[in-house]
Protein backbone atom coordinates (compact mmCIF):
# COMPACT_ATOMS: atom_id res chain seq x y z
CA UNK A 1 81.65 87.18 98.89
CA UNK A 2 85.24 86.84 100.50
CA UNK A 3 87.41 89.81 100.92
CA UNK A 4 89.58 88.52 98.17
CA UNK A 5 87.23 87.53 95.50
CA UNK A 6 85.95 91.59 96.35
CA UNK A 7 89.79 92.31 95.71
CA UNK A 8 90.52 90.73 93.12
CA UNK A 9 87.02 91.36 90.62
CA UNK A 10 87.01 94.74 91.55
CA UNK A 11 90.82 95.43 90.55
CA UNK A 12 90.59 93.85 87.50
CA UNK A 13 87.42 95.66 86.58
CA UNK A 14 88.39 99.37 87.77
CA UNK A 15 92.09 99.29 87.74
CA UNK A 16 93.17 100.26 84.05
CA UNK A 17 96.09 100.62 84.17
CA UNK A 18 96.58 98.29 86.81
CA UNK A 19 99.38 100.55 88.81
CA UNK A 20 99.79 103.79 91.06
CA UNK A 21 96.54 105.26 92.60
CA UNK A 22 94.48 103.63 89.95
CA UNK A 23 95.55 100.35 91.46
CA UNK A 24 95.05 101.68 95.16
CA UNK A 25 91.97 103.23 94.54
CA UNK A 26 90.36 99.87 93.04
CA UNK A 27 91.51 97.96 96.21
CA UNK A 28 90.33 100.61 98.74
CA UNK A 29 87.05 100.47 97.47
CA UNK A 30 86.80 96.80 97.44
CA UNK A 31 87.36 96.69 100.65
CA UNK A 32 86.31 99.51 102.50
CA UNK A 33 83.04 97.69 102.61
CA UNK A 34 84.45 94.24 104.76
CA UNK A 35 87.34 96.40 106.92
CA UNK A 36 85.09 97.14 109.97
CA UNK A 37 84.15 93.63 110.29
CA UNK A 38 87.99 92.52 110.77
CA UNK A 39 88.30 95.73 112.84
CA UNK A 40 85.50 94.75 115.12
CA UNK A 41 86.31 90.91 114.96
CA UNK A 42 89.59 91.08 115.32
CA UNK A 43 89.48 93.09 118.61
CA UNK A 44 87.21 91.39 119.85
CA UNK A 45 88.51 87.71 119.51
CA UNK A 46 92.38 88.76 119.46
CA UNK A 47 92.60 91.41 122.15
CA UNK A 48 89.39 91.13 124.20
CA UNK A 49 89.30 87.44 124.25
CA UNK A 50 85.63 87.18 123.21
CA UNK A 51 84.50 83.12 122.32
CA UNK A 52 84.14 83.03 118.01
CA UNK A 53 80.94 81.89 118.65
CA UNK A 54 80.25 85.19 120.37
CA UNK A 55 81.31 87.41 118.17
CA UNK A 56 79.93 85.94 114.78
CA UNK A 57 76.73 84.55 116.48
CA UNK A 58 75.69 87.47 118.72
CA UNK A 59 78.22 90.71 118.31
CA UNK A 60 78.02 90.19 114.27
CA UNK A 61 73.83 90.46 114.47
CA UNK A 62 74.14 93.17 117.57
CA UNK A 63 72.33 96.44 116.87
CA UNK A 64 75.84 98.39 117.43
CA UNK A 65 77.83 96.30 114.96
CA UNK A 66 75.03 96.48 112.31
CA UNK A 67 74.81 100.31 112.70
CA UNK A 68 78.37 100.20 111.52
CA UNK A 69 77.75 97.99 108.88
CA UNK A 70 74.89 100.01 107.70
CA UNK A 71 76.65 103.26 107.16
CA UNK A 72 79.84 101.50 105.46
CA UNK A 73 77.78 99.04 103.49
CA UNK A 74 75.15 101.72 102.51
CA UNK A 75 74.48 101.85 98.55
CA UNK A 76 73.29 105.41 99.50
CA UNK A 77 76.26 106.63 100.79
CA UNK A 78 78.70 105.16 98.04
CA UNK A 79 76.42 106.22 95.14
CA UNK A 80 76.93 109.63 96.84
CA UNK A 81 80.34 109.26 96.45
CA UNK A 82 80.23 107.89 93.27
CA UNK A 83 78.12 111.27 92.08
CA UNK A 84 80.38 113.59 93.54
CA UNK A 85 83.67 111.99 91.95
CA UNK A 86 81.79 111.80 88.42
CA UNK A 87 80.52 115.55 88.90
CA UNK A 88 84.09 116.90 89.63
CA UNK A 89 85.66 114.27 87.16
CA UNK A 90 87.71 113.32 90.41
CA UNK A 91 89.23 110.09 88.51
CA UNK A 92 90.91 107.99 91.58
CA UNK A 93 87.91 108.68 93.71
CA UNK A 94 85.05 107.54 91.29
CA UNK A 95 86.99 103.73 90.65
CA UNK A 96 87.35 103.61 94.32
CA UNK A 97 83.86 104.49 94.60
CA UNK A 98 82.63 102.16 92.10
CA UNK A 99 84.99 99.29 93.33
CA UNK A 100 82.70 99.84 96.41
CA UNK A 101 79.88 99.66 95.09
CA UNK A 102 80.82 97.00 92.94
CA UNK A 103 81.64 95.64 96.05
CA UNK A 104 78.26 95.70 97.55
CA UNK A 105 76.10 94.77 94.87
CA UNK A 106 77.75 91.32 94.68
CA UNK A 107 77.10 90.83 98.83
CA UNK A 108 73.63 92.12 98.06
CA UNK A 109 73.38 89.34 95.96
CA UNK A 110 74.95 86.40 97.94
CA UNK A 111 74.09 86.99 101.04
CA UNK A 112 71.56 84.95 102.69
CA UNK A 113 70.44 85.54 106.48
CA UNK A 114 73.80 87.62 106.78
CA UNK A 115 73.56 90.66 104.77
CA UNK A 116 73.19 94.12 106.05
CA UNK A 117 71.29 97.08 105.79
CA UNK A 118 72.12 98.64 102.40
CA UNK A 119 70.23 101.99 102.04
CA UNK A 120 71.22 103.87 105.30
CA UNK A 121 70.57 106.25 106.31
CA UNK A 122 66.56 106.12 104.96
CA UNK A 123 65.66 102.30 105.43
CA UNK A 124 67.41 99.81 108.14
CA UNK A 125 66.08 96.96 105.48
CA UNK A 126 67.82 93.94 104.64
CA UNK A 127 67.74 92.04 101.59
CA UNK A 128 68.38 88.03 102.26
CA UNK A 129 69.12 86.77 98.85
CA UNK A 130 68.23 82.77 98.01
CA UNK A 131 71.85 82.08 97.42
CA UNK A 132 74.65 82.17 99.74
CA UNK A 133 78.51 81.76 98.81
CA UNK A 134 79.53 79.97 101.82
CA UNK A 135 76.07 78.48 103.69
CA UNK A 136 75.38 75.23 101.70
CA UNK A 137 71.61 75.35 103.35
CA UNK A 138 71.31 78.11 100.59
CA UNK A 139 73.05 76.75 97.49
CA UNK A 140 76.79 77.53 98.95
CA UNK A 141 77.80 74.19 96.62
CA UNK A 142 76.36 75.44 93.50
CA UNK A 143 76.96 78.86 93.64
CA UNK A 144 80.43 78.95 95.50
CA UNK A 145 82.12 77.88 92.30
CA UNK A 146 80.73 81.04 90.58
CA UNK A 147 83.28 83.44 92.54
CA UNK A 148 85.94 81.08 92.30
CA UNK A 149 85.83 80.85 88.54
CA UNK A 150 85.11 84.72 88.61
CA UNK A 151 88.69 85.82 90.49
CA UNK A 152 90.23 83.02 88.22
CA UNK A 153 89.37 85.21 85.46
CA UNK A 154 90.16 88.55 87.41
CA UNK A 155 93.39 86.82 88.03
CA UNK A 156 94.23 86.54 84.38
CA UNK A 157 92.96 90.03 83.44
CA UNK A 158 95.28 91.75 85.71
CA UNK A 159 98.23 89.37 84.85
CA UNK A 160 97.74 90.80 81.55
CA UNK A 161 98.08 94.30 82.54
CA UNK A 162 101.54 94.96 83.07
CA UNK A 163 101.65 94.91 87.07
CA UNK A 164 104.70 95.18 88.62
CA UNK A 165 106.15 91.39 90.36
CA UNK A 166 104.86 92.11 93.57
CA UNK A 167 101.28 93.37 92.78
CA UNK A 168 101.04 89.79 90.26
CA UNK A 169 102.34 88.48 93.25
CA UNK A 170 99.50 89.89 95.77
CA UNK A 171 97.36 88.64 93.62
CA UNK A 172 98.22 85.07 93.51
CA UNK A 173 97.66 85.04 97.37
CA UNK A 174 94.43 86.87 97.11
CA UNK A 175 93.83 84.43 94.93
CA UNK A 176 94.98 81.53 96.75
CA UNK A 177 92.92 82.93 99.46
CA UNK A 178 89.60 83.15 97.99
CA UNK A 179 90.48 79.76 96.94
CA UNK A 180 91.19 78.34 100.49
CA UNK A 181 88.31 80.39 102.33
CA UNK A 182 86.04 79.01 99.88
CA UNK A 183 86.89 75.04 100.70
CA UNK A 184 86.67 76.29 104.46
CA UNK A 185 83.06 77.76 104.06
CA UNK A 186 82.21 74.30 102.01
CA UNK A 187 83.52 71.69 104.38
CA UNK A 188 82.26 73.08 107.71
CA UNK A 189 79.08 75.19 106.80
């Protein structure tokens, strides 16, 4: 899924009340997961010049990048998290922990040829769901609407929560986002 729809679902799920560190720690979580791909990406295209077709068709796939992606998309390590917030009733950490793995159970899900290994540090395995949320050659058209009705939805839960103006506000362009991103992955893939 896009960084937004992650956003988005997983504040409106795990932030209750929707403010302060509850708030943070729902976001954080949701997108721990994706931040080392726009670190690495955005390097890499913005300051080291590297061709897009480089970075997301060679880099992205590159042993190095998916070691990284391993350890911060690992199910392992954020269930271990998860544990150890729940075990010393360490509120803040255990919805950021569950916003991440919130987080990755929906990529495990939806992505298809693109995913990433999900039980580091014991397997290097990667599931490649049927389904795809942005590659139409694996049902992007059917299933893209899913997410998009989803953070429509999240949108309206968290309106409903008594955020301040500028967190309703953040969410309209996280919302607007997914919304964009989504036509993008539709028209050209």
């Amino acid at each position: 899924m896009n960084t937004p729809a992650h956003l988005l679902i997983g504040a409106a799920v795990f932030a209750r009340p929707a403010t302060g560190r509850t708030l943070w720690a729902a976001l954080l979580g949701s997108l721990l997961p994706d931040l080392s791909l726009y670190a690495m990406a955005g390097v890499s295209l913005f300051i080291l010049g590297i061709p897009e077709q480089v970075v997301f068709g060679q880099l992205y796939y590159s042993p190095a990048w998916q070691t990284v992606f391993a350890i911060d998309n690992s199910f392992v390590l954020w269930g271990l998290a998860l544990l150890v917030a729940l075990l010393l009733k360490w509120r803040v950490l255990a919805i950021g922990a569950a916003a991440g793995v919130l987080h990755l159970t929906m990529d495990f899900l939806l992505h298809a040829g693109d995913g990433r290994p999900q039980f580091w540090p014991f397997s290097s395995w990667v599931f490649h769901s049927q389904i795809s949320y942005w590659d139409s050659a694996h049902h992007a058209l059917w299933v893209a609407p899913v997410p998009g009705v989803a953070c429509l939805a999240a949108y309206a839960v968290l309106w409903h929560r008594g955020m301040s103006v500028w967190a309703k506000l953040f969410f309209a362009v996280m919302l607007a986002a997914e919304v964009w991103v989504a036509r993008q992955w539709l028209l050209f893939f």
